[in-house]
PDB file of N, CA and C in Angstrom:
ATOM      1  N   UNK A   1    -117.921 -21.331 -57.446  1.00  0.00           N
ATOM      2  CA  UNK A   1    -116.740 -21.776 -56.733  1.00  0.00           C
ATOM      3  C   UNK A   1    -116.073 -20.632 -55.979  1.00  0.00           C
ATOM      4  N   UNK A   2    -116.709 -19.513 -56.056  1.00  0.00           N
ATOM      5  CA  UNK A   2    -115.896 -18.281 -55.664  1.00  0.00           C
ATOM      6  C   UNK A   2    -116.113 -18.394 -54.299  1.00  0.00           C
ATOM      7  N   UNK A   3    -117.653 -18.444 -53.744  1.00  0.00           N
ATOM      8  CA  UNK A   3    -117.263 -18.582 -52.122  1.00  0.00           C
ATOM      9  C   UNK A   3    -117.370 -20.409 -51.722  1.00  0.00           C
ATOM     10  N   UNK A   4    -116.901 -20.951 -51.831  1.00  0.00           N
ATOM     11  CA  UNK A   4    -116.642 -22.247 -52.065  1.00  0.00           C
ATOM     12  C   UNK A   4    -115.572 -22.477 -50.645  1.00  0.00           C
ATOM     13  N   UNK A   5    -115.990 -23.469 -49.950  1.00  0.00           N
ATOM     14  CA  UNK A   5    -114.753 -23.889 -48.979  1.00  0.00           C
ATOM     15  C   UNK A   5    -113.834 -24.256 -49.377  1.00  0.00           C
ATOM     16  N   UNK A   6    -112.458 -24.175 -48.801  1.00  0.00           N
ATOM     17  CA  UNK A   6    -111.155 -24.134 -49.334  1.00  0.00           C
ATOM     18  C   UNK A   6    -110.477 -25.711 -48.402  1.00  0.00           C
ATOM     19  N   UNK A   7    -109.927 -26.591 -49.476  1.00  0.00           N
ATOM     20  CA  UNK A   7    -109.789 -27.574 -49.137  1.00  0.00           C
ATOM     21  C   UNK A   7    -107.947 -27.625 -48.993  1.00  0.00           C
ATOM     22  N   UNK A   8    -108.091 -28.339 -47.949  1.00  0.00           N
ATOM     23  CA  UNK A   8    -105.953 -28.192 -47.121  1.00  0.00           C
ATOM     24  C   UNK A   8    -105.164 -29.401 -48.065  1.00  0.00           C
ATOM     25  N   UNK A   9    -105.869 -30.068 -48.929  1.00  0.00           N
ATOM     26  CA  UNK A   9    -105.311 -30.738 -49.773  1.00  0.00           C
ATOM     27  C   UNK A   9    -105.613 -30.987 -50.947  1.00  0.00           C
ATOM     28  N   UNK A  10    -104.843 -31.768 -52.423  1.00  0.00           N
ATOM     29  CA  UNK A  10    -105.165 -31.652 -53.621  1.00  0.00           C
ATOM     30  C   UNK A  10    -106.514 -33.309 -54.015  1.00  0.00           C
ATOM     31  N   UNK A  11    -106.034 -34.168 -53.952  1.00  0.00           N
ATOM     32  CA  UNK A  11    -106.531 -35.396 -53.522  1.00  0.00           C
ATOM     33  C   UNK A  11    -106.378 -36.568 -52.580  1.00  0.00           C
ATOM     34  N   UNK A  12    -107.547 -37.345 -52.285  1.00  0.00           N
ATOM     35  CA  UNK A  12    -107.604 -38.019 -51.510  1.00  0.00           C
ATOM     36  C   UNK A  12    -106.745 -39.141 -51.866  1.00  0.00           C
ATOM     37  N   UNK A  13    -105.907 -39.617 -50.815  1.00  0.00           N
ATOM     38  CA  UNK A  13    -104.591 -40.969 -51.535  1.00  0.00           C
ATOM     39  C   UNK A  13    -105.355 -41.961 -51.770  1.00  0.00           C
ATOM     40  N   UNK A  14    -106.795 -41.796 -51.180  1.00  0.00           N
ATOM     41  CA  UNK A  14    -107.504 -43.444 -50.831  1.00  0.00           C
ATOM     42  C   UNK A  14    -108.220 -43.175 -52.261  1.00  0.00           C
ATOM     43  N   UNK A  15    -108.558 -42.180 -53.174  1.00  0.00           N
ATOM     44  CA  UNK A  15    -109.335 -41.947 -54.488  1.00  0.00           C
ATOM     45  C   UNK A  15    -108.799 -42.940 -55.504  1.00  0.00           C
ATOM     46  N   UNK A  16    -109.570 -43.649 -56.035  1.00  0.00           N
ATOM     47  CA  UNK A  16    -109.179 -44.731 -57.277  1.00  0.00           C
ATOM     48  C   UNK A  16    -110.210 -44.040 -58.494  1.00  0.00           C
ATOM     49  N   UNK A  17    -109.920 -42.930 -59.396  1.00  0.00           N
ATOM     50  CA  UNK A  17    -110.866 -42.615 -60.457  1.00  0.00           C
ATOM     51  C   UNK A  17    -110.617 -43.699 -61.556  1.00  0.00           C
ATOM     52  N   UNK A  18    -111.776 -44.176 -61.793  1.00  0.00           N
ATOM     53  CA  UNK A  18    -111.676 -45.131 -62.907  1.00  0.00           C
ATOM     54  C   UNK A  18    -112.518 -44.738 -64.141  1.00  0.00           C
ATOM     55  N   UNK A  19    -112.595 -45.466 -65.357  1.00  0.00           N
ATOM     56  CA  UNK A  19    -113.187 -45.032 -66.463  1.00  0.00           C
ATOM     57  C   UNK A  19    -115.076 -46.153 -66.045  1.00  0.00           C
ATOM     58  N   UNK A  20    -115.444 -46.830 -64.965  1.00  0.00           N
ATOM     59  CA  UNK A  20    -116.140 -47.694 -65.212  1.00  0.00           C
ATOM     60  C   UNK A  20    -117.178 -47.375 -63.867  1.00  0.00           C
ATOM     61  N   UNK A  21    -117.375 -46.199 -64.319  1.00  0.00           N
ATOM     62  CA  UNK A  21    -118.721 -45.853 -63.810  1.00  0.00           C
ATOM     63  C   UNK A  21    -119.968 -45.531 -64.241  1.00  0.00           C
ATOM     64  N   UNK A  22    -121.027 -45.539 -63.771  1.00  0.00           N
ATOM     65  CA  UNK A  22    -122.379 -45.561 -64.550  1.00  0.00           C
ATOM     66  C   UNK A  22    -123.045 -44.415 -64.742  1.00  0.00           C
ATOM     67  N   UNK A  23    -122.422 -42.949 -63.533  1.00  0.00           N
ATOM     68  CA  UNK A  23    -123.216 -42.310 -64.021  1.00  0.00           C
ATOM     69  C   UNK A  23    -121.862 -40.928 -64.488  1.00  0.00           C
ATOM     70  N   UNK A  24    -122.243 -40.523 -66.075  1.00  0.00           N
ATOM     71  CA  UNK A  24    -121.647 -39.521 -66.417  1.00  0.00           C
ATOM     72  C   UNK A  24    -121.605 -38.364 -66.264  1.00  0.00           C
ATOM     73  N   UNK A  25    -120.550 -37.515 -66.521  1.00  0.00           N
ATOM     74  CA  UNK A  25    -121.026 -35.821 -66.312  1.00  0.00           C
ATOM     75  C   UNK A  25    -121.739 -35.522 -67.770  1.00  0.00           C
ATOM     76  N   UNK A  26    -122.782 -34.842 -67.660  1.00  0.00           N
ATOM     77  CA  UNK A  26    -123.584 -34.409 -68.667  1.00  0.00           C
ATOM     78  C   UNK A  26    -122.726 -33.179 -69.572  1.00  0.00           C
ATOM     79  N   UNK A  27    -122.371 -32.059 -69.214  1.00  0.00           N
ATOM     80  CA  UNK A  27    -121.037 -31.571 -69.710  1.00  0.00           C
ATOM     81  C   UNK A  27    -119.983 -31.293 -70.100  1.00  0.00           C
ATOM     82  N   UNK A  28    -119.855 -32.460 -71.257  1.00  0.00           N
ATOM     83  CA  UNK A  28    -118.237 -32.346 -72.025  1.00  0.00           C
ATOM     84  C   UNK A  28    -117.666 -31.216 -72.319  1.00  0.00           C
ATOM     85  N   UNK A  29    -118.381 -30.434 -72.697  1.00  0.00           N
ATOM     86  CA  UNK A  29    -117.533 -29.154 -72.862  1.00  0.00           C
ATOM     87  C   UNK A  29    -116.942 -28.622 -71.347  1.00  0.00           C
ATOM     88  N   UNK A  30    -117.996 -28.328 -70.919  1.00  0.00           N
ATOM     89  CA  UNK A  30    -117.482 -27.634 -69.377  1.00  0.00           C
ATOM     90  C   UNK A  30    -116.214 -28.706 -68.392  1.00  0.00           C
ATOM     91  N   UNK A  31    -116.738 -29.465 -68.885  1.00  0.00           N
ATOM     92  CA  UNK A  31    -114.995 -30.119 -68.030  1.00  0.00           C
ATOM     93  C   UNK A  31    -113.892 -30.153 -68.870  1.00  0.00           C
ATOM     94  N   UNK A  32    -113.891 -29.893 -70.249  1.00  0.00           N
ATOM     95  CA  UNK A  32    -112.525 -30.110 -71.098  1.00  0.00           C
ATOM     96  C   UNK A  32    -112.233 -28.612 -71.121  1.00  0.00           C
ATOM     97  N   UNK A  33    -113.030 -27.936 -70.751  1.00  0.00           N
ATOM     98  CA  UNK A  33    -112.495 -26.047 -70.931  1.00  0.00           C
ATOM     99  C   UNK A  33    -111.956 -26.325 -69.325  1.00  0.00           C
ATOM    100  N   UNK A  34    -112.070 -26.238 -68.606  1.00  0.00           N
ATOM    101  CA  UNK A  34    -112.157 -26.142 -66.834  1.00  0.00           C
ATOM    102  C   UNK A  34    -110.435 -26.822 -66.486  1.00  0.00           C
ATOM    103  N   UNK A  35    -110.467 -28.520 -67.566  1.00  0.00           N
ATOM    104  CA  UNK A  35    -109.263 -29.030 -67.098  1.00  0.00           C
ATOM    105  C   UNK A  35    -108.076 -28.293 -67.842  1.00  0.00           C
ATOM    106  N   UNK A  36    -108.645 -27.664 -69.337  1.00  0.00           N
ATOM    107  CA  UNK A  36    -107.234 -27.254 -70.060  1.00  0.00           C
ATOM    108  C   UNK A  36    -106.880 -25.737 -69.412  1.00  0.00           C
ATOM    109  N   UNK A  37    -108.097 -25.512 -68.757  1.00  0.00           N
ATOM    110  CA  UNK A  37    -107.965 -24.245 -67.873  1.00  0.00           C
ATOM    111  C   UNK A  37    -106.248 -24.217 -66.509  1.00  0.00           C
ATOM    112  N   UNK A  38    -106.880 -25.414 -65.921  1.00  0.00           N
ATOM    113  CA  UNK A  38    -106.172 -25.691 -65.121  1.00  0.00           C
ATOM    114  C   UNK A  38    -104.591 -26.504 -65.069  1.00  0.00           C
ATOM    115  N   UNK A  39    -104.359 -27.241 -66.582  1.00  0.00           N
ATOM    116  CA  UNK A  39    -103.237 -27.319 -67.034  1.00  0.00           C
ATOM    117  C   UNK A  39    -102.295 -26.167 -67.187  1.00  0.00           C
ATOM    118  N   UNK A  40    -102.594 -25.125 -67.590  1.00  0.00           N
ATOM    119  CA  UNK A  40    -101.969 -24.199 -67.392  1.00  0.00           C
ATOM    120  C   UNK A  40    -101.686 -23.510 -65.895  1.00  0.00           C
ATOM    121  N   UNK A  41    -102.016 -23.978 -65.208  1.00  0.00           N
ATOM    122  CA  UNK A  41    -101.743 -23.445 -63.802  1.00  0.00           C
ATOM    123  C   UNK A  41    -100.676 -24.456 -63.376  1.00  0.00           C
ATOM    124  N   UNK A  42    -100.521 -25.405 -63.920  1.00  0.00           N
ATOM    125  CA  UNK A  42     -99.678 -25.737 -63.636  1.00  0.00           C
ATOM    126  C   UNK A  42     -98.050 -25.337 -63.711  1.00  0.00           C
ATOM    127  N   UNK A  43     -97.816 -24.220 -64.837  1.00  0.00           N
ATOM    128  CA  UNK A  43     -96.820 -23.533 -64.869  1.00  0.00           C
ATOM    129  C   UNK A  43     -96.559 -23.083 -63.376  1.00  0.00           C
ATOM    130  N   UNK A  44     -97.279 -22.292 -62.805  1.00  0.00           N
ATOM    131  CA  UNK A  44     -97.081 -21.147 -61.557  1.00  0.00           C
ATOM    132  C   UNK A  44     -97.048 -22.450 -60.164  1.00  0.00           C
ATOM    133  N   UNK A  45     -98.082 -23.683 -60.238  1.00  0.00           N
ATOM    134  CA  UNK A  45     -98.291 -24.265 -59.266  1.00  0.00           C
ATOM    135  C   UNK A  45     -97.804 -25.695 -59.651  1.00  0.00           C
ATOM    136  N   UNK A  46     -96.740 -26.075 -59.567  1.00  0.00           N
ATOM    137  CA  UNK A  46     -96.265 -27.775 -60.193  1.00  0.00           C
ATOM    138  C   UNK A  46     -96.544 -28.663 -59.025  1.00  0.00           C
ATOM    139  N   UNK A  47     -97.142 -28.047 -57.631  1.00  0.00           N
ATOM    140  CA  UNK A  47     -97.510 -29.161 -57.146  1.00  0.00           C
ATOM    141  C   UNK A  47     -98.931 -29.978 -57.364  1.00  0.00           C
ATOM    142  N   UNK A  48     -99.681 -29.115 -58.543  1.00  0.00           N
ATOM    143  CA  UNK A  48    -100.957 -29.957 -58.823  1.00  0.00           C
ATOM    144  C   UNK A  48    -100.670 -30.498 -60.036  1.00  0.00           C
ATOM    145  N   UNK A  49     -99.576 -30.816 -60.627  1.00  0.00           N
ATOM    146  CA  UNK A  49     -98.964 -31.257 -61.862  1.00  0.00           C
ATOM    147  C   UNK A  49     -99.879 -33.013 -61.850  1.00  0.00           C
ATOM    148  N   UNK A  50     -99.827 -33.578 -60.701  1.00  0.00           N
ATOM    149  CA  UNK A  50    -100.101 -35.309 -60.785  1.00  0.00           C
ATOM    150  C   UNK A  50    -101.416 -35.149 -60.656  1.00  0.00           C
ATOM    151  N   UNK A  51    -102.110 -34.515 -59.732  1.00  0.00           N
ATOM    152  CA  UNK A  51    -103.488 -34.082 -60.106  1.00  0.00           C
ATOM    153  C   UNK A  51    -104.346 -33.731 -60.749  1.00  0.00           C
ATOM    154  N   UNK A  52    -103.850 -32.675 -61.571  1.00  0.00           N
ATOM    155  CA  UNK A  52    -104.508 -32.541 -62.982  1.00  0.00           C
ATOM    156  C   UNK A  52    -104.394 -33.306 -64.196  1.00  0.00           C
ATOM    157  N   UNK A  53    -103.162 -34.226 -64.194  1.00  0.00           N
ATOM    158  CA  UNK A  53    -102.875 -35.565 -65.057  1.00  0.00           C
ATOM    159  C   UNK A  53    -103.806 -36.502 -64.807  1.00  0.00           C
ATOM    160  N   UNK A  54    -104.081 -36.691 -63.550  1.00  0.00           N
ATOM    161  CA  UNK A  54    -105.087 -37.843 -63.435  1.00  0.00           C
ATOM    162  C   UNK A  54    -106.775 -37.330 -63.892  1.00  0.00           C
ATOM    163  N   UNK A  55    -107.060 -36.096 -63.693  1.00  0.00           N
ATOM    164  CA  UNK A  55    -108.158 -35.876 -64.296  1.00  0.00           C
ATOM    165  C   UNK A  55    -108.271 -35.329 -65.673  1.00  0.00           C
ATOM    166  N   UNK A  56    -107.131 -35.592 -66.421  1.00  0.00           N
ATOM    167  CA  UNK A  56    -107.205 -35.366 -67.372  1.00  0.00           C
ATOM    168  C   UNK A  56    -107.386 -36.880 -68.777  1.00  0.00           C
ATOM    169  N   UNK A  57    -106.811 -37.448 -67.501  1.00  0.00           N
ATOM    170  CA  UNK A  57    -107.054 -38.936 -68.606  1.00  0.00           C
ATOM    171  C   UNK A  57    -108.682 -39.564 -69.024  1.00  0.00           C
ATOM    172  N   UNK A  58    -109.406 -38.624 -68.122  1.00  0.00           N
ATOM    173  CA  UNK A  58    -110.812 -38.572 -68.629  1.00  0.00           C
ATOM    174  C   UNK A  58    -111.634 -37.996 -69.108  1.00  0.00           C
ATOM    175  N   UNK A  59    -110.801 -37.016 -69.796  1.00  0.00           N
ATOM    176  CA  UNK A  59    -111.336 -35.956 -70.653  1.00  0.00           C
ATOM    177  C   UNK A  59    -112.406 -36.325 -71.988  1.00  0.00           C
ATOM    178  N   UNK A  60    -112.041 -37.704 -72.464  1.00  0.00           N
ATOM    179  CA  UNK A  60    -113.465 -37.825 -73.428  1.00  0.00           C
ATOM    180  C   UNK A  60    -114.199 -38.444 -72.995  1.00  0.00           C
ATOM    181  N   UNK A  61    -114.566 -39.138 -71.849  1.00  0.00           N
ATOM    182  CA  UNK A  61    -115.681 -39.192 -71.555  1.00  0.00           C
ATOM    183  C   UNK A  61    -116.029 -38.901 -69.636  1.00  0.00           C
ATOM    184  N   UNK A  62    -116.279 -38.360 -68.830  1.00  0.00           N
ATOM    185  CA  UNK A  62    -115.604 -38.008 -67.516  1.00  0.00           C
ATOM    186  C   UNK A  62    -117.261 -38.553 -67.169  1.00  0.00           C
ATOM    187  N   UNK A  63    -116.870 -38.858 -65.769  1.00  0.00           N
ATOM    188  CA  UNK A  63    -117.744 -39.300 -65.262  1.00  0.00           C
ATOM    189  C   UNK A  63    -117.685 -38.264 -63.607  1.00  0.00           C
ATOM    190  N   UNK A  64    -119.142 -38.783 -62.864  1.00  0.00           N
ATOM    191  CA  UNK A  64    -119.172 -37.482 -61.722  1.00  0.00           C
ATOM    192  C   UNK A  64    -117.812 -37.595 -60.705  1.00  0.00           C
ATOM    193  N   UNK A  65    -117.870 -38.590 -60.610  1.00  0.00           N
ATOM    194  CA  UNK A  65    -116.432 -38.870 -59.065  1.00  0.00           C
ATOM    195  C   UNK A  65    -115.185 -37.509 -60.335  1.00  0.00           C
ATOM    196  N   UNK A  66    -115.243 -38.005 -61.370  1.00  0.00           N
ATOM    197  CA  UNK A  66    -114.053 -36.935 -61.840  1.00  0.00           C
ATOM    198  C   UNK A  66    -114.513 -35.522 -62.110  1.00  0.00           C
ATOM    199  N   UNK A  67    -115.301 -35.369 -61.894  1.00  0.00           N
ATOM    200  CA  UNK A  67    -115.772 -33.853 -61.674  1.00  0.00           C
ATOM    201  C   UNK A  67    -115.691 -33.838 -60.708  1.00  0.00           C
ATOM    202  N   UNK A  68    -116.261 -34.306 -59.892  1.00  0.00           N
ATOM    203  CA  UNK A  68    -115.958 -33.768 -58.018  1.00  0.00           C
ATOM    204  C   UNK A  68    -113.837 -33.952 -57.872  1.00  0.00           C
ATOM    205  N   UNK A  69    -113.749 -34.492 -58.291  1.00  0.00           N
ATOM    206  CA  UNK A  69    -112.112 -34.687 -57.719  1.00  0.00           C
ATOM    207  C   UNK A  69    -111.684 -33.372 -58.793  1.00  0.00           C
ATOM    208  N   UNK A  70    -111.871 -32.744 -59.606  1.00  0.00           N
ATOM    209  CA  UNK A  70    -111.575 -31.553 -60.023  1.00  0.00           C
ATOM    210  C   UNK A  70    -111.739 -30.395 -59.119  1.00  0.00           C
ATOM    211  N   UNK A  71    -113.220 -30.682 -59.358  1.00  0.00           N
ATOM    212  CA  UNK A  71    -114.056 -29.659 -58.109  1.00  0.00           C
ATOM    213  C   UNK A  71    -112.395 -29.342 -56.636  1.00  0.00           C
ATOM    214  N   UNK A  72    -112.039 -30.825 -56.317  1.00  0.00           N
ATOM    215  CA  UNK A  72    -111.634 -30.503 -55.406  1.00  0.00           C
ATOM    216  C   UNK A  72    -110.104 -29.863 -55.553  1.00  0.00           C
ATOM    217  N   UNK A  73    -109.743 -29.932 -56.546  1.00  0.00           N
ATOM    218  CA  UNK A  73    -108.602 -29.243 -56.819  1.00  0.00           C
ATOM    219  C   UNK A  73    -108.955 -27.873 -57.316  1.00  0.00           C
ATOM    220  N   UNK A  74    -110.099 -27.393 -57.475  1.00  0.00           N
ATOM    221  CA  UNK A  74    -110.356 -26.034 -57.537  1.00  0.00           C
ATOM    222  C   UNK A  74    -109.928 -25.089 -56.181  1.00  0.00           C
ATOM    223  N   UNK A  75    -111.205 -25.841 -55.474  1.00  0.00           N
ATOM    224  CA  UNK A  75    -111.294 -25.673 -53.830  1.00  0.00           C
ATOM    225  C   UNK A  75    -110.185 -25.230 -53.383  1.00  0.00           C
ATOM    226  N   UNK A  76    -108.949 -26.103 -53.501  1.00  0.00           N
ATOM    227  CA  UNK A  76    -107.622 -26.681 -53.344  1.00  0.00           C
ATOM    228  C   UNK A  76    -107.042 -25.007 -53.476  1.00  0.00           C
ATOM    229  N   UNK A  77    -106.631 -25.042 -54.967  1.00  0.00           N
ATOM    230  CA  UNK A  77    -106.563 -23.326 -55.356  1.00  0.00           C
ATOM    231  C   UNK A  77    -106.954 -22.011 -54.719  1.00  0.00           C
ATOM    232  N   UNK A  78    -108.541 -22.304 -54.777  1.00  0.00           N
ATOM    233  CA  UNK A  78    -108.631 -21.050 -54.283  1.00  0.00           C
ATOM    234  C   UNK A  78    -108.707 -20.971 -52.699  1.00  0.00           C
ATOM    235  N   UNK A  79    -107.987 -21.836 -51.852  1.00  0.00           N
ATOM    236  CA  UNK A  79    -107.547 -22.253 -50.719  1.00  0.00           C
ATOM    237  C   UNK A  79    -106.069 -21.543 -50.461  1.00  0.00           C
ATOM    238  N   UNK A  80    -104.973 -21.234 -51.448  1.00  0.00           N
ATOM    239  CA  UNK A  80    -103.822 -21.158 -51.292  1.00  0.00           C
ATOM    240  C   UNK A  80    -103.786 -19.986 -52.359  1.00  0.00           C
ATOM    241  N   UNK A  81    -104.474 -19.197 -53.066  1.00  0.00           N
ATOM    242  CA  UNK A  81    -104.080 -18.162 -53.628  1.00  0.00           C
ATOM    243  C   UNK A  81    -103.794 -17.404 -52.895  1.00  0.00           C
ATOM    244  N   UNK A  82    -103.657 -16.748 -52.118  1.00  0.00           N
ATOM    245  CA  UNK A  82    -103.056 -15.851 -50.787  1.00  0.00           C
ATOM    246  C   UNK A  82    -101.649 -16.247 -50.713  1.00  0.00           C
ATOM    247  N   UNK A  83    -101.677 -17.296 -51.257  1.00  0.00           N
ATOM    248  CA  UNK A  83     -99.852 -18.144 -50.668  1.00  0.00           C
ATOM    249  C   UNK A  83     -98.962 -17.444 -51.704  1.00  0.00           C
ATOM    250  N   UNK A  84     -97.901 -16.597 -51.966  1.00  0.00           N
ATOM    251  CA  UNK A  84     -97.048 -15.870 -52.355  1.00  0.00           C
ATOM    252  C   UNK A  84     -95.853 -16.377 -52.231  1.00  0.00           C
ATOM    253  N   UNK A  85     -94.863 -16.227 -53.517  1.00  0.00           N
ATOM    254  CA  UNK A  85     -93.400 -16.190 -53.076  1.00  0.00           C
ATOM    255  C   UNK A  85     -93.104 -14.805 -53.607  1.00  0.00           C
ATOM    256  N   UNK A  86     -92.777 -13.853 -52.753  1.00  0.00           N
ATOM    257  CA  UNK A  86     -92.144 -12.499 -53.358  1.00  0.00           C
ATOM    258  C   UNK A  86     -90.688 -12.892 -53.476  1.00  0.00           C
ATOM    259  N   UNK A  87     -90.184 -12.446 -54.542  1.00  0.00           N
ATOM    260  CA  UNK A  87     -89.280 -12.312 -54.904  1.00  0.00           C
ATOM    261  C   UNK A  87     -88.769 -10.390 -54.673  1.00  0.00           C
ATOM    262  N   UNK A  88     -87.103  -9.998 -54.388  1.00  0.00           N
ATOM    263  CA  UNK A  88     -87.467  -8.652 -54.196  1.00  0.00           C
ATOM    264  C   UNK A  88     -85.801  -8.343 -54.703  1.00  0.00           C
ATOM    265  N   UNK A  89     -85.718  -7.530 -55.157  1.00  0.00           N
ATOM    266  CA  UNK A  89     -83.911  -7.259 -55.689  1.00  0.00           C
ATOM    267  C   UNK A  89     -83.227  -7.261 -54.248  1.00  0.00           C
ATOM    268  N   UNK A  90     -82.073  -7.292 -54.055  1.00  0.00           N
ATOM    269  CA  UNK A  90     -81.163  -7.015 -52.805  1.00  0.00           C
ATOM    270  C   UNK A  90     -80.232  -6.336 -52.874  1.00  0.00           C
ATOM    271  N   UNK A  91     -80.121  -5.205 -52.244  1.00  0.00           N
ATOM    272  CA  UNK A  91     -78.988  -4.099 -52.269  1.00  0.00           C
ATOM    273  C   UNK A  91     -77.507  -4.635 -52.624  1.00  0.00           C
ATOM    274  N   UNK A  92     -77.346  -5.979 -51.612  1.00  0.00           N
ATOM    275  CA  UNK A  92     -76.521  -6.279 -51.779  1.00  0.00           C
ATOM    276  C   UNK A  92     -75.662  -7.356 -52.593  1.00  0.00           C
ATOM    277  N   UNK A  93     -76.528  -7.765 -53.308  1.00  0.00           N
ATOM    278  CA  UNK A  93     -76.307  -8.985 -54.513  1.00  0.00           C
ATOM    279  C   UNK A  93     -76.300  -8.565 -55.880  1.00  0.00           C
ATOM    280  N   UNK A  94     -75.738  -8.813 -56.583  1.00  0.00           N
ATOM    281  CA  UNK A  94     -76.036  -8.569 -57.682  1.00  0.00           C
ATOM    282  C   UNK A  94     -75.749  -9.611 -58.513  1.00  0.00           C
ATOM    283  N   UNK A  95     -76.707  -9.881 -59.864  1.00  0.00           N
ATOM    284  CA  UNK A  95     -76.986 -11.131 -60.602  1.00  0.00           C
ATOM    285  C   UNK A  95     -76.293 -10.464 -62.176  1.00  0.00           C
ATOM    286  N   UNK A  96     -75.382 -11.158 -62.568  1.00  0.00           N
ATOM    287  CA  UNK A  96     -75.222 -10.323 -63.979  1.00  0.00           C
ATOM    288  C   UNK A  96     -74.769 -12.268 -64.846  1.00  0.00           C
ATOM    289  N   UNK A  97     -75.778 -12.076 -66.331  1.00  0.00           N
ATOM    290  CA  UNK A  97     -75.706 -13.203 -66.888  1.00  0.00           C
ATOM    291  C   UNK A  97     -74.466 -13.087 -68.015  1.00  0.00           C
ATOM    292  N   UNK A  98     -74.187 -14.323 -68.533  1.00  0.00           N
ATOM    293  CA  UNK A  98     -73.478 -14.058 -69.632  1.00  0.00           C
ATOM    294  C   UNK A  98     -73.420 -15.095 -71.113  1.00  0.00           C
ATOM    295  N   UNK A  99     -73.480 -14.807 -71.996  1.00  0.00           N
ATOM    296  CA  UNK A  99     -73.864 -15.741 -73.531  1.00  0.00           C
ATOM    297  C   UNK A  99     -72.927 -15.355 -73.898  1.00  0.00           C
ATOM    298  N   UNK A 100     -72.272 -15.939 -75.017  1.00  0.00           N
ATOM    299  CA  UNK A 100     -71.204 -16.079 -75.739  1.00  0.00           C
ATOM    300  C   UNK A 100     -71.950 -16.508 -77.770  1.00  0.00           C
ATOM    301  N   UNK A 101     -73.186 -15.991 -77.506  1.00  0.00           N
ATOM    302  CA  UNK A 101     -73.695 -16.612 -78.897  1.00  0.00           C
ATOM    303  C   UNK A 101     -73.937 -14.812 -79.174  1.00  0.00           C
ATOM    304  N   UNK A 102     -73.787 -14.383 -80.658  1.00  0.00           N
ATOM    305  CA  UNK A 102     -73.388 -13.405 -81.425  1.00  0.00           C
ATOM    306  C   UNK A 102     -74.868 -13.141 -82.099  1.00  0.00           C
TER     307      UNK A 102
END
């Protein structure tokens, strides 16, 4: 997936993944490591939050359309890792917090 084309979106609106397909992914392990992989990215990236929910509801038994619609939220990723929010202190602001618990 490293040199992999980089896709301008997460999923297709027209995609219906269902549980009632015939042919399976042969790799249970490799898609339940890959999706809990990518649950956690969801911390840094909450706009693939509905995306990775939906491929996650097929985690015990996944079939190929839900490997490829992963696949494409990989793509997706390593499409927008370049995308940054810097955050940077400002001379002129200053942030000071305050608690009242002992």
């Amino acid at each position: 997936m490293v040199n992999s084309k980089s896709q301008p979106s997460l999923m297709l609106s027209s995609l219906r993944l269902t549980a009632n397909e015939s042919v399976f992914f042969n790799d249970l392990t490799l898609y339940q490591s890959i999706v809990g992989a990518l649950q956690y990215a969801t911390i840094t990236r909450p706009e693939i939050s509905f995306s990775i929910k939906r491929v996650c509801q097929y985690m015990h038994k996944p079939h190929i359309h839900h490997w490829k619609a992963m696949k494409r939220i990989m793509r997706y990723l390593a499409g927008i890792s370049t995308h940054d929010l810097l955050l940077t202190p400002s001379p002129t602001y200053s942030m000071t917090g305050f608690s009242d618990s002992d």
